[in-house]
C-alpha atoms as a PDB file:
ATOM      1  CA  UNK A   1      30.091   9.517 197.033  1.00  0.00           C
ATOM      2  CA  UNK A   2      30.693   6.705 199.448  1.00  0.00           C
ATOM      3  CA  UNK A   3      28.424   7.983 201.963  1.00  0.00           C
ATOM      4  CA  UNK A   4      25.768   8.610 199.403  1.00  0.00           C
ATOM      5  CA  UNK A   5      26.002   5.177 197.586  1.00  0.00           C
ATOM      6  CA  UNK A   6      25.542   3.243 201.662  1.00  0.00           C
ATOM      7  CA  UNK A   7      22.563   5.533 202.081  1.00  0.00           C
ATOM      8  CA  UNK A   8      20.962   4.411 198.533  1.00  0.00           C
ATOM      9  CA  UNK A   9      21.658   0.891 199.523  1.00  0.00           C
ATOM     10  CA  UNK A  10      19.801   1.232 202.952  1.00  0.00           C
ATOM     11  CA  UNK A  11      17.065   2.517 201.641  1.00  0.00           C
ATOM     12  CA  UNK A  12      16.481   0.221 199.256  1.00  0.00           C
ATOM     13  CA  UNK A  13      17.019  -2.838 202.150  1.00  0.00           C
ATOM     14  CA  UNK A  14      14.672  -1.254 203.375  1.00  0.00           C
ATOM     15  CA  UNK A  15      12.126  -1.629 200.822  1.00  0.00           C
ATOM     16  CA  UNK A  16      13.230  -4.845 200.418  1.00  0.00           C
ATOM     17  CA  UNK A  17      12.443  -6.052 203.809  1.00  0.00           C
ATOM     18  CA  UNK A  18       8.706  -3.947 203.645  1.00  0.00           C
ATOM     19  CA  UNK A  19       8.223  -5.877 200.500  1.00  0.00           C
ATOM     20  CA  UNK A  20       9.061  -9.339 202.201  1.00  0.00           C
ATOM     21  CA  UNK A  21       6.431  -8.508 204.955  1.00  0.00           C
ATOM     22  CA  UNK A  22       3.901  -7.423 202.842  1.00  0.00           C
ATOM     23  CA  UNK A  23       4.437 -10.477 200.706  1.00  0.00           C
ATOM     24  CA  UNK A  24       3.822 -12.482 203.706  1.00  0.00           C
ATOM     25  CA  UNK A  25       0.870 -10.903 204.540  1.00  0.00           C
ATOM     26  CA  UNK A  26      -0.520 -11.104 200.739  1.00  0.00           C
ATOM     27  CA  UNK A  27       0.318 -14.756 201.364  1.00  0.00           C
ATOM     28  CA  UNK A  28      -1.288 -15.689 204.765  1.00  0.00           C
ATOM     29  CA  UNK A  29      -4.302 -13.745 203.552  1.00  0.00           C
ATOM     30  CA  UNK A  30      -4.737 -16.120 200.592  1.00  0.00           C
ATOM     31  CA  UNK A  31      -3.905 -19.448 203.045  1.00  0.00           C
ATOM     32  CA  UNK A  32      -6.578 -18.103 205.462  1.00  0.00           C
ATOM     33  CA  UNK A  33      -9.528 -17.698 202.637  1.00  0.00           C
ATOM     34  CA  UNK A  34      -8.796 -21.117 201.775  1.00  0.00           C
ATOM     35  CA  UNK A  35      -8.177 -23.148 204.318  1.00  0.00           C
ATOM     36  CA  UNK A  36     -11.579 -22.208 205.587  1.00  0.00           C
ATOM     37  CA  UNK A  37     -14.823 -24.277 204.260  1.00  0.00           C
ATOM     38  CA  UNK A  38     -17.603 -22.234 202.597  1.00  0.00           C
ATOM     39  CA  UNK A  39     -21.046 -23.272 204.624  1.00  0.00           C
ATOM     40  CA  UNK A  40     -24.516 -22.649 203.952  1.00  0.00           C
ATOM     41  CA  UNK A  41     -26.046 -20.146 206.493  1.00  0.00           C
ATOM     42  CA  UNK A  42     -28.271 -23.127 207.297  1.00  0.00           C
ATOM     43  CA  UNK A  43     -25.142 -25.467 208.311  1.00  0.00           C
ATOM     44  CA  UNK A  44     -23.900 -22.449 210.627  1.00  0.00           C
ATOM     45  CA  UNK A  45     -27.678 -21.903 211.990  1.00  0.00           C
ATOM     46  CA  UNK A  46     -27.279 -25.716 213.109  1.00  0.00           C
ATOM     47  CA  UNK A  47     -24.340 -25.971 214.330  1.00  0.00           C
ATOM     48  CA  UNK A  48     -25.224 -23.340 216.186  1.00  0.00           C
ATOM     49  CA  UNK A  49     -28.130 -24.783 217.726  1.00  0.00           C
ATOM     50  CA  UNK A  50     -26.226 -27.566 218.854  1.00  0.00           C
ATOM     51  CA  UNK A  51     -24.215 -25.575 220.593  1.00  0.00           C
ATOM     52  CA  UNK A  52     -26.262 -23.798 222.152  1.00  0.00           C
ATOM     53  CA  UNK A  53     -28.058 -27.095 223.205  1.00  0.00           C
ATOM     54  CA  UNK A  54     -24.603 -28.569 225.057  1.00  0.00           C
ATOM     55  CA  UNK A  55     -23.651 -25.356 226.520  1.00  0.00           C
ATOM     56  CA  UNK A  56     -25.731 -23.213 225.781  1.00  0.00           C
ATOM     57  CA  UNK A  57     -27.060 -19.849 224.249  1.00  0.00           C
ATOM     58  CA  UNK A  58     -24.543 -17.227 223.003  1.00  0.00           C
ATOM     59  CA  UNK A  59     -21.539 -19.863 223.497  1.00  0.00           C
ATOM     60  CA  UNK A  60     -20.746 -20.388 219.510  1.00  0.00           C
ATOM     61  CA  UNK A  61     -18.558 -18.941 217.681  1.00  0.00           C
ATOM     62  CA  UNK A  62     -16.613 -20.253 214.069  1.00  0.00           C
ATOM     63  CA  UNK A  63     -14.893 -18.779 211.334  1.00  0.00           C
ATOM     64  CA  UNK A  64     -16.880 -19.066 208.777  1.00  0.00           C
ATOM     65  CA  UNK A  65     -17.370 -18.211 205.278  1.00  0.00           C
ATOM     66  CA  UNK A  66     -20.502 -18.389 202.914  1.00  0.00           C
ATOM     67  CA  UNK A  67     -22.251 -17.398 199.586  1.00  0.00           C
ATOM     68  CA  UNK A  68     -25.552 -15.746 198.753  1.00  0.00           C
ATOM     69  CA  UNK A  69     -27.192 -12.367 198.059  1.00  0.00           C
ATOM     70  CA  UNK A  70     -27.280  -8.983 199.805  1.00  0.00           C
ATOM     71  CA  UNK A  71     -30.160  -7.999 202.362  1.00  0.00           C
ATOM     72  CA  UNK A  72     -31.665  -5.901 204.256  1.00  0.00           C
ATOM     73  CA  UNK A  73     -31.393  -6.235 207.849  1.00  0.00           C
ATOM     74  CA  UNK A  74     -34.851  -4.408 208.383  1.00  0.00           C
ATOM     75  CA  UNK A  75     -35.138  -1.384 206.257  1.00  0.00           C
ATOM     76  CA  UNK A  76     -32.908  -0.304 203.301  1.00  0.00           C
ATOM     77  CA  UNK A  77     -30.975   2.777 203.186  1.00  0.00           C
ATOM     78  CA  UNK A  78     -30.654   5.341 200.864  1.00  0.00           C
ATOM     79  CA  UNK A  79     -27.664   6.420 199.083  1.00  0.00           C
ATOM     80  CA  UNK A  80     -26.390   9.966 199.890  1.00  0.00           C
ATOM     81  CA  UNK A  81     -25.638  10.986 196.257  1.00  0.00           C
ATOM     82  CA  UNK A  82     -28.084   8.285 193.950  1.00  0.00           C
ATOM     83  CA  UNK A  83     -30.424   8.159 196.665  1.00  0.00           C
ATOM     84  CA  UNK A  84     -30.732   4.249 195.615  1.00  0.00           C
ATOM     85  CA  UNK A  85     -31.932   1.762 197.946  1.00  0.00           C
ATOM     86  CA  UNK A  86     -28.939  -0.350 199.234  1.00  0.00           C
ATOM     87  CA  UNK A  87     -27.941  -2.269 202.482  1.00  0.00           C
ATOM     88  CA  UNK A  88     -24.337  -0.563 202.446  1.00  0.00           C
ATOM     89  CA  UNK A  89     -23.059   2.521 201.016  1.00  0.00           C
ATOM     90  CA  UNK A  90     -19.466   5.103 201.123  1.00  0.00           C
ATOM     91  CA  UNK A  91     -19.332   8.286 199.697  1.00  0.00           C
ATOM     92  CA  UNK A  92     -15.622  10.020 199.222  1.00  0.00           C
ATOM     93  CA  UNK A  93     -14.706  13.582 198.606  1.00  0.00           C
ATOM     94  CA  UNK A  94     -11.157  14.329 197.676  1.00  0.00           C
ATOM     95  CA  UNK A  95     -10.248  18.101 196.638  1.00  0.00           C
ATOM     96  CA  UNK A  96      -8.068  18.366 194.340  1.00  0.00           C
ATOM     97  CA  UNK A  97      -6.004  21.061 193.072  1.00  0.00           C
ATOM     98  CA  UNK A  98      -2.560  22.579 191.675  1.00  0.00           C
ATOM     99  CA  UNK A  99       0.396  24.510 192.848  1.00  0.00           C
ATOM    100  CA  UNK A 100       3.156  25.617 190.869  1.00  0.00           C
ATOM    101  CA  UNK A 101       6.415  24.229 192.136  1.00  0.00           C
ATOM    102  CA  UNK A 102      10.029  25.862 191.460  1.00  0.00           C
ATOM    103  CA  UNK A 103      13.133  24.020 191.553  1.00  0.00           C
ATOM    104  CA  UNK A 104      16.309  25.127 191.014  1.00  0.00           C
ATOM    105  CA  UNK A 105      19.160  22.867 189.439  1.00  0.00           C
ATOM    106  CA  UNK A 106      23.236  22.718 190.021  1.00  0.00           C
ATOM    107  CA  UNK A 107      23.874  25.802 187.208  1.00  0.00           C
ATOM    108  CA  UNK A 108      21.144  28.251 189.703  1.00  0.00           C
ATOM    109  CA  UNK A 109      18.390  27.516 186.900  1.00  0.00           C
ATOM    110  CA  UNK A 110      14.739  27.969 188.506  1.00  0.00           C
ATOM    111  CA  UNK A 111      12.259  25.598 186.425  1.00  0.00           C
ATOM    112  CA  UNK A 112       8.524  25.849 187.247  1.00  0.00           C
ATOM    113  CA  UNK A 113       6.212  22.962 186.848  1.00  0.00           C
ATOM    114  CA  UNK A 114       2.499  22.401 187.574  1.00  0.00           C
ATOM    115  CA  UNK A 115       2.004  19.871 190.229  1.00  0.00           C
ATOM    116  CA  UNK A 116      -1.370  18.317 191.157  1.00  0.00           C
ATOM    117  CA  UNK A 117      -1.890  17.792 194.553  1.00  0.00           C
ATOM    118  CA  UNK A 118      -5.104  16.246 196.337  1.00  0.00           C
ATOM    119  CA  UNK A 119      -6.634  15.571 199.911  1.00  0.00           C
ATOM    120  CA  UNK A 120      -9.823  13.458 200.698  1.00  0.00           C
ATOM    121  CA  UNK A 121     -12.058  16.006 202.804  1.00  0.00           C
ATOM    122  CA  UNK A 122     -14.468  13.225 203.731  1.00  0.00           C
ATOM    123  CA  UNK A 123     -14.921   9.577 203.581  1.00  0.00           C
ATOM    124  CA  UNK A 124     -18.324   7.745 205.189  1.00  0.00           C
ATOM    125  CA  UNK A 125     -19.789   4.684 205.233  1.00  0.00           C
ATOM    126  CA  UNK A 126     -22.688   3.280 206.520  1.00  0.00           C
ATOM    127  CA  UNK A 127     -22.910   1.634 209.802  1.00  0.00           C
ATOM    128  CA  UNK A 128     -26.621  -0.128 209.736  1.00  0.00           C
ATOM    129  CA  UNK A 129     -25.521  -3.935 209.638  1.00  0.00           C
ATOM    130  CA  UNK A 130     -27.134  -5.954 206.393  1.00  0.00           C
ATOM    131  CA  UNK A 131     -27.414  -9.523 205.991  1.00  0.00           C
ATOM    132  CA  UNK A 132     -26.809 -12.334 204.018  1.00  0.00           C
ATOM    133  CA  UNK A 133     -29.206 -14.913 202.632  1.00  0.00           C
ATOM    134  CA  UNK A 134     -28.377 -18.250 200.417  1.00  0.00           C
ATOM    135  CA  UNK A 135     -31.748 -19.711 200.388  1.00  0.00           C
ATOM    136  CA  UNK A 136     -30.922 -21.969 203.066  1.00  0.00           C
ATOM    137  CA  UNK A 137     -30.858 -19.274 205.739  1.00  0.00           C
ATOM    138  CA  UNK A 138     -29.685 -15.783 206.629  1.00  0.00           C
ATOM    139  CA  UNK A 139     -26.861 -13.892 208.323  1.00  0.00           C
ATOM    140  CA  UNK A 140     -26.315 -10.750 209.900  1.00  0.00           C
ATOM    141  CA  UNK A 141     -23.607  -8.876 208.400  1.00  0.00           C
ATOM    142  CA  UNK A 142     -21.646  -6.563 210.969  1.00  0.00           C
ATOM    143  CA  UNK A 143     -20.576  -2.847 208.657  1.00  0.00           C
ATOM    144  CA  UNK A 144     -18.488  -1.199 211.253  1.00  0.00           C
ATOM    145  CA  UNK A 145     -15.114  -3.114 210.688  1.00  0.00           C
ATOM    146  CA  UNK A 146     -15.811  -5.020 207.847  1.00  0.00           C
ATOM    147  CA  UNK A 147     -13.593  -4.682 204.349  1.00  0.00           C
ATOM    148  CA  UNK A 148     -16.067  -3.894 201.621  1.00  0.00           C
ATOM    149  CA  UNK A 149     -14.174  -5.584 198.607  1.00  0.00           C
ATOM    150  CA  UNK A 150     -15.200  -3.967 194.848  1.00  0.00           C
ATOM    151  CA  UNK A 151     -18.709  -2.435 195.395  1.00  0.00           C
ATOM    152  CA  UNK A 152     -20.688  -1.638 192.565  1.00  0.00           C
ATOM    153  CA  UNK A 153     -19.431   2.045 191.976  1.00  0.00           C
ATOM    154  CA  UNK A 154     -22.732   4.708 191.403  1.00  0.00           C
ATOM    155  CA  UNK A 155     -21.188   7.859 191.224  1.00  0.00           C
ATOM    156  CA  UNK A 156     -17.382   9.014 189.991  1.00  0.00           C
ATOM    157  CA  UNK A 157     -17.917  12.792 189.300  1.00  0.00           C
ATOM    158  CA  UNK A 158     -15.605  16.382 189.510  1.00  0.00           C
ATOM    159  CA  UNK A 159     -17.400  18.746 190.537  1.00  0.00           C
ATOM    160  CA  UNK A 160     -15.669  22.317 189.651  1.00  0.00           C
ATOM    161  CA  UNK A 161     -15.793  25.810 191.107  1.00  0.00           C
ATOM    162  CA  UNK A 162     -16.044  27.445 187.657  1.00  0.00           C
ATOM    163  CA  UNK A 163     -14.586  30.912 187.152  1.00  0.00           C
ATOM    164  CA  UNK A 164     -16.264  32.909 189.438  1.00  0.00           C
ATOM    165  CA  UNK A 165     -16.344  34.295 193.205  1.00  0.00           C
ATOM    166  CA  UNK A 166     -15.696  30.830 194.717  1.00  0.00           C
ATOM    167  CA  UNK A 167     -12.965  30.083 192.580  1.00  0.00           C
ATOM    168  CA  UNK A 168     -11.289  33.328 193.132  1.00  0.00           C
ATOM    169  CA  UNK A 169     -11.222  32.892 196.466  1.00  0.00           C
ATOM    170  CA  UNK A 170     -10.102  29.324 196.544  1.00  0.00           C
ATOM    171  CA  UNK A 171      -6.900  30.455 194.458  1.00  0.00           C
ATOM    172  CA  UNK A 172      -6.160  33.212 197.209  1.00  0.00           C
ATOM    173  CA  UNK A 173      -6.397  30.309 200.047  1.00  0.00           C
ATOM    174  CA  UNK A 174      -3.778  28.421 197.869  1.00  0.00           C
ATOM    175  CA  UNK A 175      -1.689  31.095 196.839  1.00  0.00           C
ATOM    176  CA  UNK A 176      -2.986  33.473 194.227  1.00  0.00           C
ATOM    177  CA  UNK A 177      -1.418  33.182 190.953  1.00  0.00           C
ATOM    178  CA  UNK A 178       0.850  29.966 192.066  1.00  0.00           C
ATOM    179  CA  UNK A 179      -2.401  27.375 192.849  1.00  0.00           C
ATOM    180  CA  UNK A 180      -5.610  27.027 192.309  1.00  0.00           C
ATOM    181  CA  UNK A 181      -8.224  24.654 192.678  1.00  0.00           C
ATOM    182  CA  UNK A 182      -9.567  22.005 189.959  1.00  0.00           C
ATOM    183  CA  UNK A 183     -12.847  20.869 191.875  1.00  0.00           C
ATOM    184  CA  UNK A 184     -13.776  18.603 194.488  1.00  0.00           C
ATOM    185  CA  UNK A 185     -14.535  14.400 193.266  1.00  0.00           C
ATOM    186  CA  UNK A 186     -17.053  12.692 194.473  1.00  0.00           C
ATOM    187  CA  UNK A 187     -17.251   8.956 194.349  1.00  0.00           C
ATOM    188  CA  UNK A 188     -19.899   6.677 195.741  1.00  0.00           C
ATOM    189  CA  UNK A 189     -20.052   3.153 196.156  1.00  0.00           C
ATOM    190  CA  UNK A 190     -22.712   0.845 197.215  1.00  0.00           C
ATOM    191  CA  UNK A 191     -24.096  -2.561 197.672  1.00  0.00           C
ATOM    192  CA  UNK A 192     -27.369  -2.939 196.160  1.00  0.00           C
ATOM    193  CA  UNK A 193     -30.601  -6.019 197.499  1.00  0.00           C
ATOM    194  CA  UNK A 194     -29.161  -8.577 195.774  1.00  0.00           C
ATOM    195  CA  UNK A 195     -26.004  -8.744 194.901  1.00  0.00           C
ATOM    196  CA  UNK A 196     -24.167 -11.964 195.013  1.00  0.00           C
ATOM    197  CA  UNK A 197     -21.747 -11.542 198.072  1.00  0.00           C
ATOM    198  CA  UNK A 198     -18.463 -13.669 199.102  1.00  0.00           C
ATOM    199  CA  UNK A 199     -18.331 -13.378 202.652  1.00  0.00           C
ATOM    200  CA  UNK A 200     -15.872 -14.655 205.888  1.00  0.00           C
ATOM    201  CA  UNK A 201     -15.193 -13.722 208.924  1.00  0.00           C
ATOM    202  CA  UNK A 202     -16.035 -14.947 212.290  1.00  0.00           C
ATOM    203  CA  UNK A 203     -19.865 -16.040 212.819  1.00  0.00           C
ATOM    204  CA  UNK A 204     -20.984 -15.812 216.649  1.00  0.00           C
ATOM    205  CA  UNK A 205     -24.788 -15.876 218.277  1.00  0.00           C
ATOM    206  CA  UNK A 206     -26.031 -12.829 219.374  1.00  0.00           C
ATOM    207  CA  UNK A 207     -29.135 -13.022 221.640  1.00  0.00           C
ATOM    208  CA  UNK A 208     -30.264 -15.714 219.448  1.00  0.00           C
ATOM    209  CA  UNK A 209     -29.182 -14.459 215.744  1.00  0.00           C
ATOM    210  CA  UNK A 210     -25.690 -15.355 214.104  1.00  0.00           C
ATOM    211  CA  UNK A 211     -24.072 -12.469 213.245  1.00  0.00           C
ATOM    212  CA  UNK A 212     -20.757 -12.098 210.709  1.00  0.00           C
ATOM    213  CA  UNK A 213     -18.066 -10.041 212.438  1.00  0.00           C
ATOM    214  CA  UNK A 214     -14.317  -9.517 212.365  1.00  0.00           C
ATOM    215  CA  UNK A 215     -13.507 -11.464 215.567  1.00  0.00           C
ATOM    216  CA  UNK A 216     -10.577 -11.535 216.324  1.00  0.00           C
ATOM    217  CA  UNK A 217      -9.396 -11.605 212.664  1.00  0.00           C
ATOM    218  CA  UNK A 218     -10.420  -9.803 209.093  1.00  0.00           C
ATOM    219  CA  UNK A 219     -14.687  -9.651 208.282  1.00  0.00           C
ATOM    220  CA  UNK A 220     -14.806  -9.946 204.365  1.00  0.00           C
ATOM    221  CA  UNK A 221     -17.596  -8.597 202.082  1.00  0.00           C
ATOM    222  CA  UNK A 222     -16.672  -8.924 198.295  1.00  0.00           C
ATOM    223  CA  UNK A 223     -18.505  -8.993 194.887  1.00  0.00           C
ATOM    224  CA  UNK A 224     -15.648 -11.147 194.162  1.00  0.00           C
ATOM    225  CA  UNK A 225     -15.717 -15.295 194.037  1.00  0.00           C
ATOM    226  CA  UNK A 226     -13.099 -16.578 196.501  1.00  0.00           C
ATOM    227  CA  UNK A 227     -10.966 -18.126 193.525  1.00  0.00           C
ATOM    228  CA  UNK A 228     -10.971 -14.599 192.256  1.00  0.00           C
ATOM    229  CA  UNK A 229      -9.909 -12.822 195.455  1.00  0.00           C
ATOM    230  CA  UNK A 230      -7.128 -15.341 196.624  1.00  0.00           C
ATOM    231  CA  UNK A 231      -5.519 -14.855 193.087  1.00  0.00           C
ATOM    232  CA  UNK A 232      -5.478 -11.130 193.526  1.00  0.00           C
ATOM    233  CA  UNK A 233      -3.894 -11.840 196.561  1.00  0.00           C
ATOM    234  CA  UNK A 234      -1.243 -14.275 195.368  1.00  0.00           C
ATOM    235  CA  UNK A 235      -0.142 -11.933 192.669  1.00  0.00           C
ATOM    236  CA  UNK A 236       0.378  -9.217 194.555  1.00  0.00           C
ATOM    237  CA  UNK A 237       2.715 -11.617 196.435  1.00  0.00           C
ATOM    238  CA  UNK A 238       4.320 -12.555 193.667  1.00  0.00           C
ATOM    239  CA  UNK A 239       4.934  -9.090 192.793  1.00  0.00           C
ATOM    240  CA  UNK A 240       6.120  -7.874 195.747  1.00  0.00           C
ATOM    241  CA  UNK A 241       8.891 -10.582 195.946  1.00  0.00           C
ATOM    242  CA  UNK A 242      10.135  -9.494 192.752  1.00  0.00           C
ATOM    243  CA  UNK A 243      10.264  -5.602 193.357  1.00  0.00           C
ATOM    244  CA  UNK A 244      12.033  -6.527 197.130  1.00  0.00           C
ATOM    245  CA  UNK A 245      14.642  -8.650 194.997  1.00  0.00           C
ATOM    246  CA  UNK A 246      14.947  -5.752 192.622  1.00  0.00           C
ATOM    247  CA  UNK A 247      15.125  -3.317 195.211  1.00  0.00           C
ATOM    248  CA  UNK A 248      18.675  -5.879 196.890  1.00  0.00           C
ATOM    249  CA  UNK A 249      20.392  -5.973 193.492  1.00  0.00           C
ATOM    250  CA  UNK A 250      20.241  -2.387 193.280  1.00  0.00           C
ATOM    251  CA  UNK A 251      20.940  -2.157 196.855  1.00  0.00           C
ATOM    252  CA  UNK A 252      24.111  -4.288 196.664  1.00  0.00           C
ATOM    253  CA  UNK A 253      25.187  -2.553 193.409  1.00  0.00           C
ATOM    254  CA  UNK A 254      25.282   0.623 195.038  1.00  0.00           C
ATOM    255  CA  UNK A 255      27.306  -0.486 198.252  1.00  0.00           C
ATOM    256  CA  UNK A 256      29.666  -1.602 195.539  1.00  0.00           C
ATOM    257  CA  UNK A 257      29.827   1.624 193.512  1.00  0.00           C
ATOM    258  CA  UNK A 258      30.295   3.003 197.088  1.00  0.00           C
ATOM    259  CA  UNK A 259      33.200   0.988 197.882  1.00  0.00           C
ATOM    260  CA  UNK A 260      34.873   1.684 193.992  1.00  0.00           C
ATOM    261  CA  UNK A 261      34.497   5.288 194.467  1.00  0.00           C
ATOM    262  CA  UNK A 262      36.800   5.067 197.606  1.00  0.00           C
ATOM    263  CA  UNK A 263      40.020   3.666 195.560  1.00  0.00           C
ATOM    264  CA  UNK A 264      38.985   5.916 192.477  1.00  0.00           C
END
């Protein structure tokens, strides 16, 4: 009992401490949206300029962030599953399907229970950079690296294996009679010509064109206002904090059950 009760308690210092940290992190992710000044990609495009002027060409660089809609950089893409015209795109599969578990319990009772299980099988997104334009200007928009925050979402379907051949032989992979598969989701999400885009991240001139990438930091695409993201971001703070406080009352109630049990 002792030994069990000082092992429930670590574990849940443990969580504690994770919670902390990612608290922090929730945190400094909300202080670095806005401590930084939204621009106008024409402000940037100056700056940049006089820059390159002083010391010239390919020598600026600035975290930046800005407003405007979504472009093209050159031609649009197509969506793998709409086949839509965007400027970004990411297309998930995740199979999904059930095994039946046994357990058995202190009296040598087996119970059985269905258990759905799942595994993503593939998850792409594009890589053909975009831009972003606020009528003062444009930006290039870096894909590779950069955190896509709540795309529009085109397609969210299941699609089955039905009762035949396939699905047969899926249930022998699994198991026979024990698993079995449900189907396979599919779930696309894209950025369509147009949408109104929150971006930051570090701006730098690329033989002669300013281009948004991470840096040396976090590149930020969202559908989102700022306001809207750095409140998602303080209440997941706030939420953490409580579970990690949660998580050391428990954690010092059980070293104390663990110390009772040893005069009991």
């Amino acid at each position: 009992m002792f030994f069990a009760c000082v092992g429930a308690a670590l574990v849940l210092f443990l969580l504690a401490w994770l919670g902390f940290r990612s608290a922090r992190k929730q945190e400094a992710a909300a202080s670095a949206l806005t401590l930084t000044s939204t621009s106008t990609c024409g402000e940037l495009a100056d700056l940049a300029r006089g820059v390159g002027d002083e010391v010239g060409g390919g020598s600026f660089s600035q975290r930046a962030e800005v407003i405007g809609v979504a472009e093209a950089e050159g031609q649009l893409i197509h969506a793998p599953e709409t086949r839509a015209d965007v400027v970004w795109h990411r297309t998930r599969v995740t199979h999904r399907w059930w095994e039946n578990e046994r357990t058995r319990d202190d009296r040598g009772n087996v119970r059985t229970r269905r258990v759905e299980k799942s595994d993503v099988v593939s998850d792409f997104s594009s890589e053909a950079a975009f831009a972003v334009s606020d009528g003062s200007g444009r930006l290039v928009v870096t894909a590779v690296g950069a955190e896509i925050d709540h795309p529009e979402k085109s397609v969210n379907r299941m699609d089955g294996l039905g009762s035949g051949s396939a699905s047969s032989f899926a249930s022998i992979l699994l198991g026979g009679n024990d698993s079995g598969t449900i189907g396979f989701e599919v779930e696309e999400w894209v950025l369509r010509p147009g949408a109104r885009l929150y971006v930051h991240g570090e701006v730098g001139d690329e033989a002669g064109r300013l281009v948004f990438g991470p840096g040396d930091g976090r590149l930020l695409v969202s559908t989102r206002s700022e306001r809207e993201i750095v409140a998602g971001h303080r209440s997941g703070a706030k939420w953490r904090r409580i579970g990690s406080l949660t998580a050391i009352a428990l954690g010092v109630a059980a070293l104390i059950a663990g110390v009772v049990s040893l005069f009991a």
